[in-house]
N, C-alpha and C. Protein backbone atom coordinates (compact mmCIF):
# COMPACT_ATOMS: atom_id res chain seq x y z
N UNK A 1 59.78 33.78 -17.10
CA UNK A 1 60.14 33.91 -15.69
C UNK A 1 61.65 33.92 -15.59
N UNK A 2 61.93 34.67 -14.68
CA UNK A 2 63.58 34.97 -14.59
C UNK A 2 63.66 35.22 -13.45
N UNK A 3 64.97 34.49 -12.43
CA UNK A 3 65.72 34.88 -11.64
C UNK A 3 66.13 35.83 -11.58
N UNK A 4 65.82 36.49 -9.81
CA UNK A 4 66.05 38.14 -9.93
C UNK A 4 66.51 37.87 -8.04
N UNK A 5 68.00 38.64 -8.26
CA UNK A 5 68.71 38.49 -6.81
C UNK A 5 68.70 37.03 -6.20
N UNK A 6 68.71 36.93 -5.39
CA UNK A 6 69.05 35.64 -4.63
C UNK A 6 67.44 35.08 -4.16
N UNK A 7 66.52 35.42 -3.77
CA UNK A 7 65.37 35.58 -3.54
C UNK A 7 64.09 36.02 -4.05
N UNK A 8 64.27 36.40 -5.04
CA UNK A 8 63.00 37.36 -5.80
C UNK A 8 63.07 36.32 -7.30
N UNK A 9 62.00 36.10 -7.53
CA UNK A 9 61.25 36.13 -9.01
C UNK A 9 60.50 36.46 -9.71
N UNK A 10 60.67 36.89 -11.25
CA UNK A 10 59.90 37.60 -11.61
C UNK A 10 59.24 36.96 -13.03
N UNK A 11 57.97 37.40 -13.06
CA UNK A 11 57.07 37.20 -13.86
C UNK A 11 56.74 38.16 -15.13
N UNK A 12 57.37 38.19 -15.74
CA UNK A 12 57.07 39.32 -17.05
C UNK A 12 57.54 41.04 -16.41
N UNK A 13 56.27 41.73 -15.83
CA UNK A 13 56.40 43.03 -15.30
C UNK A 13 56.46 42.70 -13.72
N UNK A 14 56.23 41.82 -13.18
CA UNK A 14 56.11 41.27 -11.47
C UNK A 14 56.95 40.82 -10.83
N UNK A 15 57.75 41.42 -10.11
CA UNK A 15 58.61 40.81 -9.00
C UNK A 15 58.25 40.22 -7.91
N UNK A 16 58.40 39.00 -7.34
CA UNK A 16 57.72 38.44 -6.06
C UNK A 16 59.06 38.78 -5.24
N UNK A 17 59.45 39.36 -4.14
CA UNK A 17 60.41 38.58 -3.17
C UNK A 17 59.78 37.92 -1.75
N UNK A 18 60.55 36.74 -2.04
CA UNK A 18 60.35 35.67 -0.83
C UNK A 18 61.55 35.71 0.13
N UNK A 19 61.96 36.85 0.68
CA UNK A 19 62.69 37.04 1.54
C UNK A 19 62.26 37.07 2.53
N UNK A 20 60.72 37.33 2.86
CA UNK A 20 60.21 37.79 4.64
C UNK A 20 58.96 36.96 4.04
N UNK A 21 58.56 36.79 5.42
CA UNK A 21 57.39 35.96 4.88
C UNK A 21 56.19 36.43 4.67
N UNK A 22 55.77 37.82 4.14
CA UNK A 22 54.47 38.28 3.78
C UNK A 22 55.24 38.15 2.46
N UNK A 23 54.59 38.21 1.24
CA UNK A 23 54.96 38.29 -0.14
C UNK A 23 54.95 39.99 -0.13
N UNK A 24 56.07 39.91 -0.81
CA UNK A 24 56.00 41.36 -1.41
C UNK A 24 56.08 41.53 -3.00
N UNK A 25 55.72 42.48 -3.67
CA UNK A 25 55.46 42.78 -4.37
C UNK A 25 56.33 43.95 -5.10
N UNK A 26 56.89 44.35 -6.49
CA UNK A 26 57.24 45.62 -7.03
C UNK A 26 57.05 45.78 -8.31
N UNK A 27 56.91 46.40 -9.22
CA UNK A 27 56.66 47.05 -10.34
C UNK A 27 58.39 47.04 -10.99
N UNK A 28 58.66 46.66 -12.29
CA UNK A 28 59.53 47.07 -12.96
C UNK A 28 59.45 48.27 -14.09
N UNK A 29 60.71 48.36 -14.19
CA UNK A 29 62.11 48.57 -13.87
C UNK A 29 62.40 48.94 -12.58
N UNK A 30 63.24 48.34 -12.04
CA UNK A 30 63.54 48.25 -10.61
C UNK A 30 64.92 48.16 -10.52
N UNK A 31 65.70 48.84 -9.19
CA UNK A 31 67.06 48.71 -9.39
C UNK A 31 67.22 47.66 -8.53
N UNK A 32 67.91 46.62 -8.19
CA UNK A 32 68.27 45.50 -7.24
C UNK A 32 67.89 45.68 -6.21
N UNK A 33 67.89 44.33 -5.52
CA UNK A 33 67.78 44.44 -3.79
C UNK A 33 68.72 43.54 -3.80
N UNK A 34 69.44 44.16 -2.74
CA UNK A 34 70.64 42.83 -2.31
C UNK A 34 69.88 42.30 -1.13
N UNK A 35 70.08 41.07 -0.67
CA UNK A 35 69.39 40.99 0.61
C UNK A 35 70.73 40.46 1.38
N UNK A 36 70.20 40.80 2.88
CA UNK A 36 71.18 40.04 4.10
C UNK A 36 70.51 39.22 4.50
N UNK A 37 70.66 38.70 5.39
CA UNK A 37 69.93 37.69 5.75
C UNK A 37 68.34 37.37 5.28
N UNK A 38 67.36 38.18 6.30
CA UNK A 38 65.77 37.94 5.85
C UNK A 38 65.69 39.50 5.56
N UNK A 39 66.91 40.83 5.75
CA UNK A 39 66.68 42.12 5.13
C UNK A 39 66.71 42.81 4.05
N UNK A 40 66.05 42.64 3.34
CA UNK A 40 66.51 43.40 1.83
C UNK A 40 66.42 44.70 1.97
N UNK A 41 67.75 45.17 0.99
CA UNK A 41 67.77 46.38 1.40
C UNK A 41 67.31 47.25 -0.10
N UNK A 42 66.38 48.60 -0.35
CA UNK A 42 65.81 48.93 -1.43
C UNK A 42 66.86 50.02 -1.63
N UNK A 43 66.64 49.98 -3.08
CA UNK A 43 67.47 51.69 -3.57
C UNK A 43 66.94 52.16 -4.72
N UNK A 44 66.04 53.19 -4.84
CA UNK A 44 65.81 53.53 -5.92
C UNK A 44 64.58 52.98 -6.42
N UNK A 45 63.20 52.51 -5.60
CA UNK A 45 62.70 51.73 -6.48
C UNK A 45 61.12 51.88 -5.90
N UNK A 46 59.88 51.96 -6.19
CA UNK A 46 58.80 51.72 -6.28
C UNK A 46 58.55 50.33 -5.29
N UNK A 47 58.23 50.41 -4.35
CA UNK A 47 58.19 49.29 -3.37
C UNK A 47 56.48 48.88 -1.89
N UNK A 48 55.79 48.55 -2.50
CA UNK A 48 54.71 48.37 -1.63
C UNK A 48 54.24 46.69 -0.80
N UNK A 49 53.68 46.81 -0.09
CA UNK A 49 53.11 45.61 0.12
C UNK A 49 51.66 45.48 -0.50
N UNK A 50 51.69 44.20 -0.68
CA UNK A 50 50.28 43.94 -1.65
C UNK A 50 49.23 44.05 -0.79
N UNK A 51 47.89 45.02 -0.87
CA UNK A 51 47.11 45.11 0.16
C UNK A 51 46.20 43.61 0.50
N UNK A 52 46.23 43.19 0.02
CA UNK A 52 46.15 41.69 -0.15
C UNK A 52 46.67 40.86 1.72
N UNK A 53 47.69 40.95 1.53
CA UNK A 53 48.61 40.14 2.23
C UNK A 53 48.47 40.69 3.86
N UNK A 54 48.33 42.25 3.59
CA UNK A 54 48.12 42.98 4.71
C UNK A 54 46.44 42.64 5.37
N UNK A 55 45.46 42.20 4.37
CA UNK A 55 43.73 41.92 4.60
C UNK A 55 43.92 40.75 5.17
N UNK A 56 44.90 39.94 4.93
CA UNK A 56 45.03 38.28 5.00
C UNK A 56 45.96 38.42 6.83
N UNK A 57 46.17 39.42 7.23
CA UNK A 57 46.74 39.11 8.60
C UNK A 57 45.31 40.01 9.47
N UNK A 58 44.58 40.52 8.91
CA UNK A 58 43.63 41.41 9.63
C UNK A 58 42.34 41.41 8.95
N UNK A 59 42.16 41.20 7.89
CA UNK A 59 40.82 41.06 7.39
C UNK A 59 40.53 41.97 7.38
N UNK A 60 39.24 42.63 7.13
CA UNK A 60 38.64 43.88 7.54
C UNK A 60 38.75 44.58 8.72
N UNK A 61 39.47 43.90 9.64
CA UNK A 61 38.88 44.40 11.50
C UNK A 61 39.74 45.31 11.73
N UNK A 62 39.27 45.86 12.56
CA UNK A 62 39.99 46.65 13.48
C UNK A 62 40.01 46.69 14.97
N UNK A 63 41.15 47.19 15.64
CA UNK A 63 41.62 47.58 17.16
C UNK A 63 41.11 48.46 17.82
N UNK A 64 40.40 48.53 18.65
CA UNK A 64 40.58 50.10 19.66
C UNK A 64 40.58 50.12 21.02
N UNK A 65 41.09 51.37 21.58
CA UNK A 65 40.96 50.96 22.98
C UNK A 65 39.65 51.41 23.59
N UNK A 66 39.37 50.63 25.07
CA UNK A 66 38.15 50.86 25.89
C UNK A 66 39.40 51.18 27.03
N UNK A 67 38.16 52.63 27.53
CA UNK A 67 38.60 53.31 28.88
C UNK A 67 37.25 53.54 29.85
N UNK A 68 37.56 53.28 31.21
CA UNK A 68 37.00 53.10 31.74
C UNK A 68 36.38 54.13 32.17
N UNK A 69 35.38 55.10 32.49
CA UNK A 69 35.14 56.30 33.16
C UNK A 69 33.66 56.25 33.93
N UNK A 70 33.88 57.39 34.89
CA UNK A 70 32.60 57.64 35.89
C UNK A 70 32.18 58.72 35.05
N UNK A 71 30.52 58.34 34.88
CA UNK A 71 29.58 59.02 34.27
C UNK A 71 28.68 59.27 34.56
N UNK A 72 28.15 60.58 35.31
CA UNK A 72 26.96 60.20 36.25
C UNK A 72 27.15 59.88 37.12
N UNK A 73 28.30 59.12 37.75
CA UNK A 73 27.93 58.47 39.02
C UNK A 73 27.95 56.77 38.52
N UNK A 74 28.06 56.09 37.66
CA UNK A 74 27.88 55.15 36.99
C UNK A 74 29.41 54.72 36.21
N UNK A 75 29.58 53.73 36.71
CA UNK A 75 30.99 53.26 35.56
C UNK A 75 30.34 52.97 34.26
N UNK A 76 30.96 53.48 32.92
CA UNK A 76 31.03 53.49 31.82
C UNK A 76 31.91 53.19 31.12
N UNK A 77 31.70 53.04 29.71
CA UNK A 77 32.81 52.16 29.02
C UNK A 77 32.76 52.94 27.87
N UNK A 78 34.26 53.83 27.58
CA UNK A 78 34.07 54.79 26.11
C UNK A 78 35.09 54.15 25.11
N UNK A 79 34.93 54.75 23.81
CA UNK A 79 35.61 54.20 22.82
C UNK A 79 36.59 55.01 22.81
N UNK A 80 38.21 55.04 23.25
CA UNK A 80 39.32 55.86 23.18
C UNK A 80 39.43 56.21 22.01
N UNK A 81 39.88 57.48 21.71
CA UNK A 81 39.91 58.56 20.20
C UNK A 81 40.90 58.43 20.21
N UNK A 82 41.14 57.95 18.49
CA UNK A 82 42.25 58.10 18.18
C UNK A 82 42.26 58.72 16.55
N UNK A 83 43.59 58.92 15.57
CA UNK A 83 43.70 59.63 14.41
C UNK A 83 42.22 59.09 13.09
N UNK A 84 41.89 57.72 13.22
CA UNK A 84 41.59 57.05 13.01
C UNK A 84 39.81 56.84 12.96
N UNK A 85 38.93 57.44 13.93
CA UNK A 85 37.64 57.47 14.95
C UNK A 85 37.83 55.87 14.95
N UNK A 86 36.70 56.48 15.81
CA UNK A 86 36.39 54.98 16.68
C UNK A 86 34.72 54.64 15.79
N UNK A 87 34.68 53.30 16.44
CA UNK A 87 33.24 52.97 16.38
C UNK A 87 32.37 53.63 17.49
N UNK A 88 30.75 53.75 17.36
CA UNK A 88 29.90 54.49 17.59
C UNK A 88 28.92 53.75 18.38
N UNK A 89 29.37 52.11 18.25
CA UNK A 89 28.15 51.15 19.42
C UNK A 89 28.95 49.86 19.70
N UNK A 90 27.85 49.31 20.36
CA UNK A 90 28.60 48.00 20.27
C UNK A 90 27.81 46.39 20.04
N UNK A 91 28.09 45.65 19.59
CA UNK A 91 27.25 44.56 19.43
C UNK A 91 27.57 43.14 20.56
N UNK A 92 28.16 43.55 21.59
CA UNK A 92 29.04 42.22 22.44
C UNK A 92 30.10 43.16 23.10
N UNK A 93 29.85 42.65 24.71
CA UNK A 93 30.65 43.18 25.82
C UNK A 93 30.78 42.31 26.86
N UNK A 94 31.85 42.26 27.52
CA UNK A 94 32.21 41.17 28.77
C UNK A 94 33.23 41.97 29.67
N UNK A 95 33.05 42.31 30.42
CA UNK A 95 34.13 42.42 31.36
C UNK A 95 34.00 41.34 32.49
N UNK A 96 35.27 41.26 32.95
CA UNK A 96 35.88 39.99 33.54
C UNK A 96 36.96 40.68 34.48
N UNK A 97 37.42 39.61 35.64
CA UNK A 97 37.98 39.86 36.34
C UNK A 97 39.60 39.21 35.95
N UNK A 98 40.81 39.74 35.83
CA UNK A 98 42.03 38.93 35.43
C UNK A 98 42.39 37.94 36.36
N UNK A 99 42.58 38.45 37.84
CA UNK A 99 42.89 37.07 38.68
C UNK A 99 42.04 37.33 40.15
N UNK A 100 40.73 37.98 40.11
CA UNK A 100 40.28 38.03 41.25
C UNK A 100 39.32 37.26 41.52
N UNK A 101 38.35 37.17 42.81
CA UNK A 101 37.37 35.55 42.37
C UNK A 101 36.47 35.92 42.03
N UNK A 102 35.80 34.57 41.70
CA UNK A 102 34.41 34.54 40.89
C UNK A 102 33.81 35.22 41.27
N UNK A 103 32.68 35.69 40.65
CA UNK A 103 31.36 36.02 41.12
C UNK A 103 30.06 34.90 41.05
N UNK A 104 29.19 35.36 41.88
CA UNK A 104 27.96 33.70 41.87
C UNK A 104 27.23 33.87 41.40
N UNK A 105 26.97 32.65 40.34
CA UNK A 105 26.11 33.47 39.10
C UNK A 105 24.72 33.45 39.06
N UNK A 106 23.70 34.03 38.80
CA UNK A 106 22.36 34.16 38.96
C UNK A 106 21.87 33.67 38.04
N UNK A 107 20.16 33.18 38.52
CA UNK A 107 19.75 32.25 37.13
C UNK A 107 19.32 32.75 35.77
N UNK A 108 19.74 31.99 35.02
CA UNK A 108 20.23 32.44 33.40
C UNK A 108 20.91 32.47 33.03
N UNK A 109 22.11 33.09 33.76
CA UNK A 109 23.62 33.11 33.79
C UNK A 109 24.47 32.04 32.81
N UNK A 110 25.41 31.93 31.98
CA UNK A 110 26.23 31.39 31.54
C UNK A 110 26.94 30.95 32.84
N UNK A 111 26.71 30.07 33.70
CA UNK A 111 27.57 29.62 35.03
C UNK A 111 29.38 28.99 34.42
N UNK A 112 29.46 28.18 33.54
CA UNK A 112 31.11 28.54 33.04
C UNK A 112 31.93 28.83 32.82
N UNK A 113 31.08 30.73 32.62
CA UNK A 113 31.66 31.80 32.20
C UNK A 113 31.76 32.85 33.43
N UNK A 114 31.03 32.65 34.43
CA UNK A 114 30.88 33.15 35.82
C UNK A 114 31.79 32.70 36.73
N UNK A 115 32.37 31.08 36.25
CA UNK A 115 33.01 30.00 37.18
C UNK A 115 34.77 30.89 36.56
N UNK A 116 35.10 31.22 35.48
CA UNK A 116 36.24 31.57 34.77
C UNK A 116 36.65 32.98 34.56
N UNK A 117 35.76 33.73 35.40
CA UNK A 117 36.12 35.36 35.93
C UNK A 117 34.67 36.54 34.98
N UNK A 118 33.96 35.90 34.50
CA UNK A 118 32.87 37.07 33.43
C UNK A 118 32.34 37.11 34.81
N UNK A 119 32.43 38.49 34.82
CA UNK A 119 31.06 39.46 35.52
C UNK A 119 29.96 40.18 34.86
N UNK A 120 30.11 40.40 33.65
CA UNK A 120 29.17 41.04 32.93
C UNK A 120 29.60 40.20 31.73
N UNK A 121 28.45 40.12 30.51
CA UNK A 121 28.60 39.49 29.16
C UNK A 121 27.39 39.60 28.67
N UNK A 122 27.14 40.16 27.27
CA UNK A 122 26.17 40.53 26.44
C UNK A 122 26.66 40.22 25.11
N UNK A 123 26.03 39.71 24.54
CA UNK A 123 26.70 39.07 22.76
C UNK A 123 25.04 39.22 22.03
N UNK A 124 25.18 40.20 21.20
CA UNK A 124 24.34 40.55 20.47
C UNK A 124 24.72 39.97 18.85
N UNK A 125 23.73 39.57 18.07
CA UNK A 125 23.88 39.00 16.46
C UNK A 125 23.89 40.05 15.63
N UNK A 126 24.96 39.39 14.68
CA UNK A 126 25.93 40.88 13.98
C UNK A 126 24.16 40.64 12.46
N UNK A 127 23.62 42.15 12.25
CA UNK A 127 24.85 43.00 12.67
C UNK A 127 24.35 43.96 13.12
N UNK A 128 23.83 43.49 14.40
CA UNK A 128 23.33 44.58 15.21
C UNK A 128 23.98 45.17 16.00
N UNK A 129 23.63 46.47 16.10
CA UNK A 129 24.75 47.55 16.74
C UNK A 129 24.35 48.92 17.08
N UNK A 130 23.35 48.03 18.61
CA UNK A 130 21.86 49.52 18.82
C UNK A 130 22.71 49.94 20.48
N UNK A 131 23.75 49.42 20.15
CA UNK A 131 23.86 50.12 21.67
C UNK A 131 25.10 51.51 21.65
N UNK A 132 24.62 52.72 21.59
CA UNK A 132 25.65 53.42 21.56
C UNK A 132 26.84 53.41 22.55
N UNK A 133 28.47 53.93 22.41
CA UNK A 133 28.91 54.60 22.91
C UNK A 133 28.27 55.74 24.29
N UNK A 134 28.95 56.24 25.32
CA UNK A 134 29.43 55.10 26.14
C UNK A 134 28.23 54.50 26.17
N UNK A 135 29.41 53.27 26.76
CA UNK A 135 28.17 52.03 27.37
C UNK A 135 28.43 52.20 28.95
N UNK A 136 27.47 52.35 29.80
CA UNK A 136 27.34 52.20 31.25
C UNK A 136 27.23 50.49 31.51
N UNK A 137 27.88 50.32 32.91
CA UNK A 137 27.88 49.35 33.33
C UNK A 137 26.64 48.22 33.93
N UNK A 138 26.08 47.62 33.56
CA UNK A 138 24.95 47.01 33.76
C UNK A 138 23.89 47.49 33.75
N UNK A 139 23.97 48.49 32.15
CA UNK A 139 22.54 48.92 31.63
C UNK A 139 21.96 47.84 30.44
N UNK A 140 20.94 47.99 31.07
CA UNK A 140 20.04 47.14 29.76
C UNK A 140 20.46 47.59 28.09
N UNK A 141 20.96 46.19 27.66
CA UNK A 141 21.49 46.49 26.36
C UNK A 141 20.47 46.03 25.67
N UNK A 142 20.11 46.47 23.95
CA UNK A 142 19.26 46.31 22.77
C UNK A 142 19.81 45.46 22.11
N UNK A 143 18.66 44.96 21.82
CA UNK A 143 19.11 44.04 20.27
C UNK A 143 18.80 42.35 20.51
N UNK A 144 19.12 41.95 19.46
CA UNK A 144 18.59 40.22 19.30
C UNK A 144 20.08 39.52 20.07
N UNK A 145 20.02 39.06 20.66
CA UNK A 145 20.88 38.19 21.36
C UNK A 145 21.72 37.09 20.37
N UNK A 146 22.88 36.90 20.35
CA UNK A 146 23.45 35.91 19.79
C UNK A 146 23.30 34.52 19.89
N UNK A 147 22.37 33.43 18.85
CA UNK A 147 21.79 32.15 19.78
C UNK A 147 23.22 31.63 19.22
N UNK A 148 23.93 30.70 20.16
CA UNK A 148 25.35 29.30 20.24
C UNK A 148 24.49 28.36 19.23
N UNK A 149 24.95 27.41 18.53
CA UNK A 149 25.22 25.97 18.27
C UNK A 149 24.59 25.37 18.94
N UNK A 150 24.72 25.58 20.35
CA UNK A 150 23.68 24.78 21.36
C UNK A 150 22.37 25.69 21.83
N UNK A 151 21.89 26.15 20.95
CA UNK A 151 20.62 27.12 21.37
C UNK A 151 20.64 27.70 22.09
N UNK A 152 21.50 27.96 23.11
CA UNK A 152 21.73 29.26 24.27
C UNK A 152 22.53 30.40 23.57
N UNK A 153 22.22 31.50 24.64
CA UNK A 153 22.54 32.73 24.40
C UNK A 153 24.06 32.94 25.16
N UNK A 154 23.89 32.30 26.05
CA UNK A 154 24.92 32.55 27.52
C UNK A 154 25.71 34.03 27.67
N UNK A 155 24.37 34.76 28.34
CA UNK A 155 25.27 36.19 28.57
C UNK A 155 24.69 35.87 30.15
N UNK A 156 25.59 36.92 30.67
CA UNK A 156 25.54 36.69 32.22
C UNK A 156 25.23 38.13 32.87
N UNK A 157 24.12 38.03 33.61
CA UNK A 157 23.88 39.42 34.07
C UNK A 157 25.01 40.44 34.98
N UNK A 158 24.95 41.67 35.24
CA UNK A 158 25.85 42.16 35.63
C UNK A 158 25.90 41.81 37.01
N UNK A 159 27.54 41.91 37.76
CA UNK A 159 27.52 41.16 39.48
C UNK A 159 28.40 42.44 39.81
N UNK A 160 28.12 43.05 40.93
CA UNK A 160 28.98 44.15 41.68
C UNK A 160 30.49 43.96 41.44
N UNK A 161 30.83 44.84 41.06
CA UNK A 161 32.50 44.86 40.85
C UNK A 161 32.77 44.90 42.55
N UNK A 162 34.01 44.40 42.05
CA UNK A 162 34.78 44.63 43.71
C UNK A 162 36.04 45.44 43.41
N UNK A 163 35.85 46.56 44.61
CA UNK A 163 37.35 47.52 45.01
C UNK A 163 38.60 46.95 44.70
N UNK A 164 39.59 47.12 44.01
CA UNK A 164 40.95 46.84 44.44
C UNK A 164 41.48 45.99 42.88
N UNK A 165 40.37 44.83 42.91
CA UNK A 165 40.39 43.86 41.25
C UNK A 165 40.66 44.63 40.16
N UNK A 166 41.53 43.86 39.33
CA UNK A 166 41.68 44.46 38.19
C UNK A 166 41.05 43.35 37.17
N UNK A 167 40.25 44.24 36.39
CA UNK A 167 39.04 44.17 35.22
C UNK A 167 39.61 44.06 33.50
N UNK A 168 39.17 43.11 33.02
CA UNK A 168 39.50 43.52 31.46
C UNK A 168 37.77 43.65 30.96
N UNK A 169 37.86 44.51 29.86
CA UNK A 169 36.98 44.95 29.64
C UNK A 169 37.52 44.66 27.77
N UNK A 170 36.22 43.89 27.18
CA UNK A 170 36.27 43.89 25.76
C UNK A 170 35.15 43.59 25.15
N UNK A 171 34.93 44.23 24.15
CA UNK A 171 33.88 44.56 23.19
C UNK A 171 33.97 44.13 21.83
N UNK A 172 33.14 43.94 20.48
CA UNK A 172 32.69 44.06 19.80
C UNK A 172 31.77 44.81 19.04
N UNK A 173 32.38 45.66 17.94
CA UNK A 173 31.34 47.02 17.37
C UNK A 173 31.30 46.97 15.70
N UNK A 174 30.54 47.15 15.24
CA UNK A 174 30.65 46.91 13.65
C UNK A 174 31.35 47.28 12.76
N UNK A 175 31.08 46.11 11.53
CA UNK A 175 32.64 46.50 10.76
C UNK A 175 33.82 45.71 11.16
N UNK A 176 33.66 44.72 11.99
CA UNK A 176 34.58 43.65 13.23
C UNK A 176 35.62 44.80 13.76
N UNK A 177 34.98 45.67 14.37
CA UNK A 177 36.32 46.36 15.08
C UNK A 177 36.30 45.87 15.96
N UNK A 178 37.11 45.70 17.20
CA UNK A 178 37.19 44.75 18.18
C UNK A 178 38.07 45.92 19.79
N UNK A 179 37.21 46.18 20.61
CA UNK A 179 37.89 46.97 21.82
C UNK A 179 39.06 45.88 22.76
N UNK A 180 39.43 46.77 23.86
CA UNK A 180 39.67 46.42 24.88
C UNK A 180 40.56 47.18 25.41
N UNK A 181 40.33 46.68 27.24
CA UNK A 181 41.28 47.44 28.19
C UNK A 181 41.07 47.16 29.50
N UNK A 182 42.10 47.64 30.37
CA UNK A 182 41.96 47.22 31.61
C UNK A 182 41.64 48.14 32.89
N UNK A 183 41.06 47.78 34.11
CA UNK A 183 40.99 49.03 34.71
C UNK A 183 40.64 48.04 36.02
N UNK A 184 40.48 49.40 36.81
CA UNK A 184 40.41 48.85 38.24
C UNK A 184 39.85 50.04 39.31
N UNK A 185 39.16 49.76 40.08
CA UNK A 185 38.77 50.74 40.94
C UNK A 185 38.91 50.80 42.38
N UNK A 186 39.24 51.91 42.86
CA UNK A 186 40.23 52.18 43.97
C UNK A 186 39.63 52.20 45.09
N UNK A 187 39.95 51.90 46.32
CA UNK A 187 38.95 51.73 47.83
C UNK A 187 38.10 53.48 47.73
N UNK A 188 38.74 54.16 47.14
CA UNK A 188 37.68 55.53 47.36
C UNK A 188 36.66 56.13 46.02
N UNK A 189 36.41 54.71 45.41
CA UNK A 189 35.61 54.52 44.10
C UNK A 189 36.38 55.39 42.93
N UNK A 190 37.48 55.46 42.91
CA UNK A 190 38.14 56.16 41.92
C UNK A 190 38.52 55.22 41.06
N UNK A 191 38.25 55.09 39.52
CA UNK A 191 38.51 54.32 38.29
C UNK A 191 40.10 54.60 37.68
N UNK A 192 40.73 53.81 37.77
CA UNK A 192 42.53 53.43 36.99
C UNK A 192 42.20 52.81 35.65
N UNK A 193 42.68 53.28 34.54
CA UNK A 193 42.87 52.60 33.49
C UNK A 193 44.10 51.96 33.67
N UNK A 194 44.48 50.87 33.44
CA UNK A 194 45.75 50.05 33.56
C UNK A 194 46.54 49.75 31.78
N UNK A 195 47.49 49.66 31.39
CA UNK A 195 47.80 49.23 30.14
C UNK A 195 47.61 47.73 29.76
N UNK A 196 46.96 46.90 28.68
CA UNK A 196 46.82 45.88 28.37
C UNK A 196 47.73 44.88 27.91
């Protein structure tokens, strides 16, 4: 093992630098890094992050966005396209209100989750994932329900959106990709996607 720059050590063929706080990684022969402060600067050299380190801030999962759209006549919930595709169902959905009031919850209802802005909530057990793309708004969803720790399911049936409120909307789809987004609908039933 040998001292390498002010920050980096190396192991036979392995350079670690502990300059930033993900570990990085390089292959020798390597030409220096000087560093500035927490910046090292590269020249000349074979330089990756260990896919490792990158799994360890994200795991397998993934991001995507949900947009809101009229379908039919019906608010719906699509998986925004991106370079990337999207997922194809979903296993768990909640939309919620950000700061508008409750809705009153009906029996069965998760009432805690009704009391704290959920208007809709469905949590299906992974790894089921029978509900396609779009999803319409308070259609009967498939699949085995997610039982809690405390033997409940606590999904909450769907409650009339109200005009004007702005909505977050987030999902769960397999593979842990994970949605979301915001939206809101206008006194002349016209749907706004809002940025999250």
């Amino acid at each position: 093992m040998e001292a390498h720059a002010s920050r980096c050590v190396t192991f036979g063929w392995l350079t670690m630098s502990v300059f930033h706080p993900l570990w990085t990684f390089r292959l020798r022969p390597i030409a220096d890094i000087r560093v500035r402060g927490s910046i090292g600067l590269m020249r000349g050299e074979y330089f990756f992050w260990v896919v490792a380190s990158g799994a360890s801030l994200g795991g397998c999962s993934s991001v995507y966005d949900i947009r809101a759209r009229i379908i039919d006549g019906t608010l719906a919930f699509v998986a925004d396209t991106d370079f990337f595709g999207n997922p194809d169902c979903i296993r768990g959905i909640t939309v919620e209100s950000d700061q508008g009031p409750a809705a009153t919850p009906s029996k069965g209802d998760d009432a805690t989750a009704v009391r704290n802005g959920v208007y809709w909530e469905q949590t299906f057990a992974s790894p089921s994932c029978e509900n396609p793309f779009p999803v319409k708004y308070a259609a009967k969803l498939s699949g085995p329900l997610f039982v809690y720790a405390d033997g409940e399911t606590k999904s909450v049936k769907a409650k009339p959106l109200i005009w004007g409120v702005t909505y977050s909307v987030s999902a769960e789809s397999s593979g842990s990709a994970y949605g979301g987004g915001k939206f809101r609908i206008t006194d002349g039933g016209k749907v706004i996607n809002l940025p999250r």
